[in-house]
Protein backbone atom coordinates (compact mmCIF):
# COMPACT_ATOMS: atom_id res chain seq x y z
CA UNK A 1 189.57 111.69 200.09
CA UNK A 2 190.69 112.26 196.40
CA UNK A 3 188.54 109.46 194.38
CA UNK A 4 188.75 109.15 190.76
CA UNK A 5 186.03 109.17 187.84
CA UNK A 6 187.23 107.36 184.71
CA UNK A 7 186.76 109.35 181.08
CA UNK A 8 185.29 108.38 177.90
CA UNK A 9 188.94 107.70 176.97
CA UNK A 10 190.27 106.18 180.28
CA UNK A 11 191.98 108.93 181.31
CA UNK A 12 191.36 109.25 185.15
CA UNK A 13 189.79 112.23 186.13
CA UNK A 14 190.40 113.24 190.14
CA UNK A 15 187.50 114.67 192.47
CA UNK A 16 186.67 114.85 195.90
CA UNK A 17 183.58 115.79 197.36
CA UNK A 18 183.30 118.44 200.41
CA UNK A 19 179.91 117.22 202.86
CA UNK A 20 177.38 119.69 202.85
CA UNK A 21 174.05 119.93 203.56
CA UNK A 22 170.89 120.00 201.23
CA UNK A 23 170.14 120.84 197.73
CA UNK A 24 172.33 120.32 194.18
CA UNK A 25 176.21 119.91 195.08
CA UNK A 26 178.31 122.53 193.72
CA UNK A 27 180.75 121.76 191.32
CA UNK A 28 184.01 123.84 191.47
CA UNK A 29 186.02 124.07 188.27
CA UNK A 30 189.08 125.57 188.24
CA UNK A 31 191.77 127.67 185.37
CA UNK A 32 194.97 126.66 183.50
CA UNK A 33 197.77 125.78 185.45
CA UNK A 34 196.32 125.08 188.48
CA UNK A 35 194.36 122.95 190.75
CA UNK A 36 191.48 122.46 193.41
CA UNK A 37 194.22 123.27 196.32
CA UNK A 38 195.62 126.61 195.12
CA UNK A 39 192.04 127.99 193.19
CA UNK A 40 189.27 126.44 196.03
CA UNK A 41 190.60 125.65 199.05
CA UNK A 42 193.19 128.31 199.89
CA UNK A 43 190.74 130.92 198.79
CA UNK A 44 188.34 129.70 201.17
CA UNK A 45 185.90 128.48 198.32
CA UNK A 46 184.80 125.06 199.77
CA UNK A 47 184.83 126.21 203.09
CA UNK A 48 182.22 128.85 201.96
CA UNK A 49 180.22 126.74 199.75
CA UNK A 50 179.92 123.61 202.82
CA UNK A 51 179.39 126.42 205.37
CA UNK A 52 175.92 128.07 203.43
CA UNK A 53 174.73 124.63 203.15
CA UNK A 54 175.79 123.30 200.39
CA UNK A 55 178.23 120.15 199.53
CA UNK A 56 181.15 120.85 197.15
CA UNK A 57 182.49 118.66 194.43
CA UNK A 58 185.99 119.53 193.32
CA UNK A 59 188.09 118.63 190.46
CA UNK A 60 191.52 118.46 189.26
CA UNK A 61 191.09 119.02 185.10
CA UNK A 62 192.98 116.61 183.26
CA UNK A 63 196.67 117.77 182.79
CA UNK A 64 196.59 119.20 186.35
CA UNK A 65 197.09 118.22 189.87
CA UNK A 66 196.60 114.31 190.58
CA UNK A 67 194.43 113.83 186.96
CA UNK A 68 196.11 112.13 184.38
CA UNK A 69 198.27 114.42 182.20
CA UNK A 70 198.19 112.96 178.61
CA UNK A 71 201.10 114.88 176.35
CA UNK A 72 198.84 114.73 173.10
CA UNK A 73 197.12 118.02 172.12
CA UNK A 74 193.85 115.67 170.99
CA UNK A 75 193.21 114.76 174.45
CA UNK A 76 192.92 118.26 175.09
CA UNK A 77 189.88 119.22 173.51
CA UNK A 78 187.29 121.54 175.04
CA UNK A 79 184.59 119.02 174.50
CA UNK A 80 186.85 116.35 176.16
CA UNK A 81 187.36 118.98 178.78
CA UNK A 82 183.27 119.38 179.42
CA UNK A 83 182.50 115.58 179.09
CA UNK A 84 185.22 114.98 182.17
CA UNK A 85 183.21 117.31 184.42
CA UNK A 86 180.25 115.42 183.15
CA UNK A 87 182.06 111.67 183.93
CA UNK A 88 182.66 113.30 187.95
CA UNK A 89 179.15 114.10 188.64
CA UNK A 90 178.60 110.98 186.95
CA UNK A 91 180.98 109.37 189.20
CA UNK A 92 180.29 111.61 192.43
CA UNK A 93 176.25 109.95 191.47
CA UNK A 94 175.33 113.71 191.49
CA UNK A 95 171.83 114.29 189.37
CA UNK A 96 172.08 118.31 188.98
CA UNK A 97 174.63 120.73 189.92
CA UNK A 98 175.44 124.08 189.90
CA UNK A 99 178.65 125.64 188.79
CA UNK A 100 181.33 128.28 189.63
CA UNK A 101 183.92 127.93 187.46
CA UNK A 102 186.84 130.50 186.59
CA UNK A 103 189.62 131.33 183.64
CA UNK A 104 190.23 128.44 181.94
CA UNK A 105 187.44 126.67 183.56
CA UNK A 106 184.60 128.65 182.23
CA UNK A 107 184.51 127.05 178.82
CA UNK A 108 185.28 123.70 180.23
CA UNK A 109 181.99 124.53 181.83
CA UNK A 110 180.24 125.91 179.34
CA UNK A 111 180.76 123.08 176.85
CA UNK A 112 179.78 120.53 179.61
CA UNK A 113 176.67 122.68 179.98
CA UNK A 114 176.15 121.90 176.16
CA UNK A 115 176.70 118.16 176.40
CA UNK A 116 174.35 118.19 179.46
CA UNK A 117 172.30 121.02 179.92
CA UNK A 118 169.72 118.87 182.08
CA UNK A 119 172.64 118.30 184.65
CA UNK A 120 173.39 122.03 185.71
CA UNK A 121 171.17 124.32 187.50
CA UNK A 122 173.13 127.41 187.72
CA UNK A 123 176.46 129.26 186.21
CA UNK A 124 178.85 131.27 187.46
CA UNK A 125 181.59 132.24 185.30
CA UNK A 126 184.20 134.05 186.67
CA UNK A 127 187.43 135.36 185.11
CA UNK A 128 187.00 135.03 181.62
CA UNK A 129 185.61 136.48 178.30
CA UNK A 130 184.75 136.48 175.17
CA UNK A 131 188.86 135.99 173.88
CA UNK A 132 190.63 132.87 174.20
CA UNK A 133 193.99 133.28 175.63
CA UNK A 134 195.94 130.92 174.07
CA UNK A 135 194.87 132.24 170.75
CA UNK A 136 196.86 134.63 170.44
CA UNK A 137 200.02 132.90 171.53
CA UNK A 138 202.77 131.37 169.16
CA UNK A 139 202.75 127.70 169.84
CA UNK A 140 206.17 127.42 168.83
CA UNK A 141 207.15 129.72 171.67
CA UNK A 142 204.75 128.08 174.31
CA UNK A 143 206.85 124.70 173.14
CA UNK A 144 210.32 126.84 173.22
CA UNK A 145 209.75 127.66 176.77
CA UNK A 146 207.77 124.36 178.08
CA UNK A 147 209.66 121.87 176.48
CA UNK A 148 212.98 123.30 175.93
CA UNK A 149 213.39 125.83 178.86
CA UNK A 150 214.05 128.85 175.83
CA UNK A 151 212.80 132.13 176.84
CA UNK A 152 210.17 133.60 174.89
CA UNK A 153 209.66 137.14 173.33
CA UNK A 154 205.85 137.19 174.76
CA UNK A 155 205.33 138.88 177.85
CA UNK A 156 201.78 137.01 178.51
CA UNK A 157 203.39 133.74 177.64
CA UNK A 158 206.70 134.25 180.30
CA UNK A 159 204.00 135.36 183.02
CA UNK A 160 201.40 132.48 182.53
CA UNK A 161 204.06 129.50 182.48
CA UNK A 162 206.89 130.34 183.98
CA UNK A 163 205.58 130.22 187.38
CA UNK A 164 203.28 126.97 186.61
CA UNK A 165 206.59 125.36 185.91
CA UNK A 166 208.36 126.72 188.87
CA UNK A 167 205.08 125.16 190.70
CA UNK A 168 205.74 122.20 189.53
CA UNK A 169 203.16 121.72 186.85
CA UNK A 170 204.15 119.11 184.07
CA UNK A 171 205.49 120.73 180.83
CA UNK A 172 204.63 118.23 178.35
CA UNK A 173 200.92 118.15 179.51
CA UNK A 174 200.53 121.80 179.56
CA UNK A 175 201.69 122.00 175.83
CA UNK A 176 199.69 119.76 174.75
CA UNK A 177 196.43 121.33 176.83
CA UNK A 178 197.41 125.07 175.19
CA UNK A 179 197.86 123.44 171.70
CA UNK A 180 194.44 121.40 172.16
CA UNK A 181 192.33 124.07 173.59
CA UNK A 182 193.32 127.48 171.44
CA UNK A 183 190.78 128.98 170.04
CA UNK A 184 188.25 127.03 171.73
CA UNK A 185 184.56 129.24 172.38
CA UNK A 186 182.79 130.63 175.27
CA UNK A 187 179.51 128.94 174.29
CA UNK A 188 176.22 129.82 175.46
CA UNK A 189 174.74 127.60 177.98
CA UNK A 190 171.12 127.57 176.41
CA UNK A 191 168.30 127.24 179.16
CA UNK A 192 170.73 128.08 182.05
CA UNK A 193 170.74 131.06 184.21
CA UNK A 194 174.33 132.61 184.21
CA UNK A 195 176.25 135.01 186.09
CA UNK A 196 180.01 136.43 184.75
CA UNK A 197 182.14 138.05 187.58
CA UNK A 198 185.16 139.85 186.32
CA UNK A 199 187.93 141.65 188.66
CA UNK A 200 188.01 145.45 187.31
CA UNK A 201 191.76 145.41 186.96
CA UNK A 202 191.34 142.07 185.22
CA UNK A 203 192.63 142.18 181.05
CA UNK A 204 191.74 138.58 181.07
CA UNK A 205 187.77 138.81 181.47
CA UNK A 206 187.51 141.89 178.43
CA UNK A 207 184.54 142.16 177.14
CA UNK A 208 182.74 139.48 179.64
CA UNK A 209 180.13 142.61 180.81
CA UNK A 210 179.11 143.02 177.12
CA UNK A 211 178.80 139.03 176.44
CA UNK A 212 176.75 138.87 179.54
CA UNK A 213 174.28 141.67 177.83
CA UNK A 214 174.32 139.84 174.70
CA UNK A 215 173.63 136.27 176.63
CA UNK A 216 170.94 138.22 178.97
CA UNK A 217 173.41 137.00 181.94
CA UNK A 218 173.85 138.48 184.95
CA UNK A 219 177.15 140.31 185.72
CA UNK A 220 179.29 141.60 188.73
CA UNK A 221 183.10 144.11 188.76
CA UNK A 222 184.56 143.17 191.72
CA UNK A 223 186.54 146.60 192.53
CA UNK A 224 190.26 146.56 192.70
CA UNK A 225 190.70 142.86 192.05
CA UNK A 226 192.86 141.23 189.63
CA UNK A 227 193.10 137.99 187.85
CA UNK A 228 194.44 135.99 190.81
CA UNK A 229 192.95 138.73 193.98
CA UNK A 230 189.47 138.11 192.49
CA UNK A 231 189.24 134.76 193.83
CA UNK A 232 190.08 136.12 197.14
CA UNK A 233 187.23 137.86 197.16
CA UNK A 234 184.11 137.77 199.76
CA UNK A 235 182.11 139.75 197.60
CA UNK A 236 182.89 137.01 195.08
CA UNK A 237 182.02 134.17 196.95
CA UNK A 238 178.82 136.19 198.39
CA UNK A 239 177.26 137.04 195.03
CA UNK A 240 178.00 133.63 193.57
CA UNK A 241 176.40 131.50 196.48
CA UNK A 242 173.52 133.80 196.76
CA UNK A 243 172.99 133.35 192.35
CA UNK A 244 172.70 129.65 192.90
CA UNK A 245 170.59 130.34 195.58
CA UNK A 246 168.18 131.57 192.92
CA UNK A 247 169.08 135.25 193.66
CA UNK A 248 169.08 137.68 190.35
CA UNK A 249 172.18 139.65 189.80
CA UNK A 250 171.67 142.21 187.47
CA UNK A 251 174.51 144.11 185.33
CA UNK A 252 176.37 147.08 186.79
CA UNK A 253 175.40 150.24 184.97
C-alpha cells in the first residue's frame, strides 16, 4: 500500500513499507529518473531484503513515480532531497535504519545521513562517485531536449533522458531536479560505517574505490556489470545485506 509522508514544504513524499522481520528497516533509495518499481522490486531488492529478515521501506524521490513533482529547481535541493528520506522514516515511525541507496540516490542519502546521523545505522552506496553527473551538462540543452523535444549535441544527456521521457517520466520536474541538484557533493556520512559498490564497466561510479580509501569505507567491483546490470546483481544484494548485517567488507586490492 503506497502511503504518503508530508515534507517540510508540503510536498508529498510516497513510501511503502515491505513486512519483514526483526531489527532496523531498510530504507531503499533509488537514482534519477526512476522509481521503487523499476530500481527495487524488479531487481528483486525487496524481495531479498524481507526474505533475510529484514522489513523494507521504499520510496519514490520527489519528482518521480507517485511523489509530487514540483517544476521549480529550488525544490530540488540535495538537502531537500535528504530531509524527505528523513520525513518517511519519520512517517513510516522508523527510529534507525540502514541504507542502500544507488546513482542519484547516494547523495540524497548521504546528506540525510548529515541531517540525521543518529537515524542510520549502515550505508551502502552503490553506483556513484566522487563526480556529479549533471555537472557537467549544459542546462540549456537538458531544457532543449526536456522541455522543447530539441535534440541535443551531448551523448550522456540523449542517453540519460531520452528514455526517462519515453518512460513516461515528467519533463518539467526532471529539469527542474537536474538544475536543482548539479553540482551537489558526495558528503561524508561522519560516524557511519559505509560500503561503495561500483559495476567494473560502470563510468558513472569513477573514482568511488579511491573515495572509499579516503572515507576508510568499505568497497566492492562487481565484475562485468554496468550502470543498470549492477543492480541485477546477487553478489550485490549478498554483500550489501550481509554489511548491514555488521559484516566488514574490505577494499579489493
Amino acid at each position: 500500500m503506497t502511503l504518503y509522508a508530508e515534507a517540510r514544504d508540503g510536498a508529498l513524499i510516497a513510501y511503502e513499507v515491505h513486512a519483514g522481520g526483526n531489527g532496523s528497516p531498510v530504507l531503499l533509495v533509488h537514482g534519477f529518473a526512476s522509481n521503487t518499481v523499476d530500481t527495487w522490486e524488479r531487481t528483486g531488492w525487496i524481495r531479498a531484503v524481507v526474505d533475510s529478515g529484514r522489513a523494507a521501506i521504499t520510496v519514490d524521490l520527489r519528482g518521480h513515480g507517485q511523489s509530487d513533482k514540483p517544476a521549480v529547481a529550488d525544490a530540488y535541493t540535495i538537502d531537500r532531497l535528504g530531509a524527505d528520506l528523513l520525513a518517511v522514516i519519520d512517517s513510516a515511525g522508523a527510529d534507525q535504519v540502514d541504507v542502500v541507496a544507488y546513482s542519484l540516490g547516494c547523495r540524497v542519502a548521504a546528506s540525510f545521513a548529515r541531517l540525521a546521523p543518529d537515524r542510520i545505522g549502515r550505508l551502502v552506496l552503490g553506483g556513484a562517485g566522487p563526480d556529479e553527473l549533471f555537472a557537467r551538462w549544459d542546462l540549456a540543452e537538458v531544457d532543449g531536449l526536456l522541455r522543447e523535444g530539441r535534440a541535443s549535441s551531448d551523448a550522456m544527456i540523449t542517453a540519460v533522458l531520452a528514455p526517462a521521457l519515453a518512460a513516461g517520466a515528467d519533463p518539467e520536474a526532471l529539469a527542474a531536479l537536474v538544475a536543482g541538484v548539479a553540482g551537489a557533493d558526495l558528503t561524508e556520512p561522519r560516524g557511519i560505517p559505509v560500503l561503495f559498490v561500483a559495476g567494473e564497466n560502470d563510468p558513472v561510479p569513477a573514482g568511488a574505490e579511491e573515495l572509499a580509501r579516503e572515507w576508510g569505507a568499505g568497497f566492492l567491483s562487481i565484475p562485468g556489470r554496468d550502470h543498470i546490470s549492477t543492480l541485477t546483481s546477487r553478489t550485490f544484494k549478498d554483500a550489501a545485506l550481509a554489511f548491514l548485517g555488521g559484516a566488514d567488507q574490505h577494499l579489493a586490492e
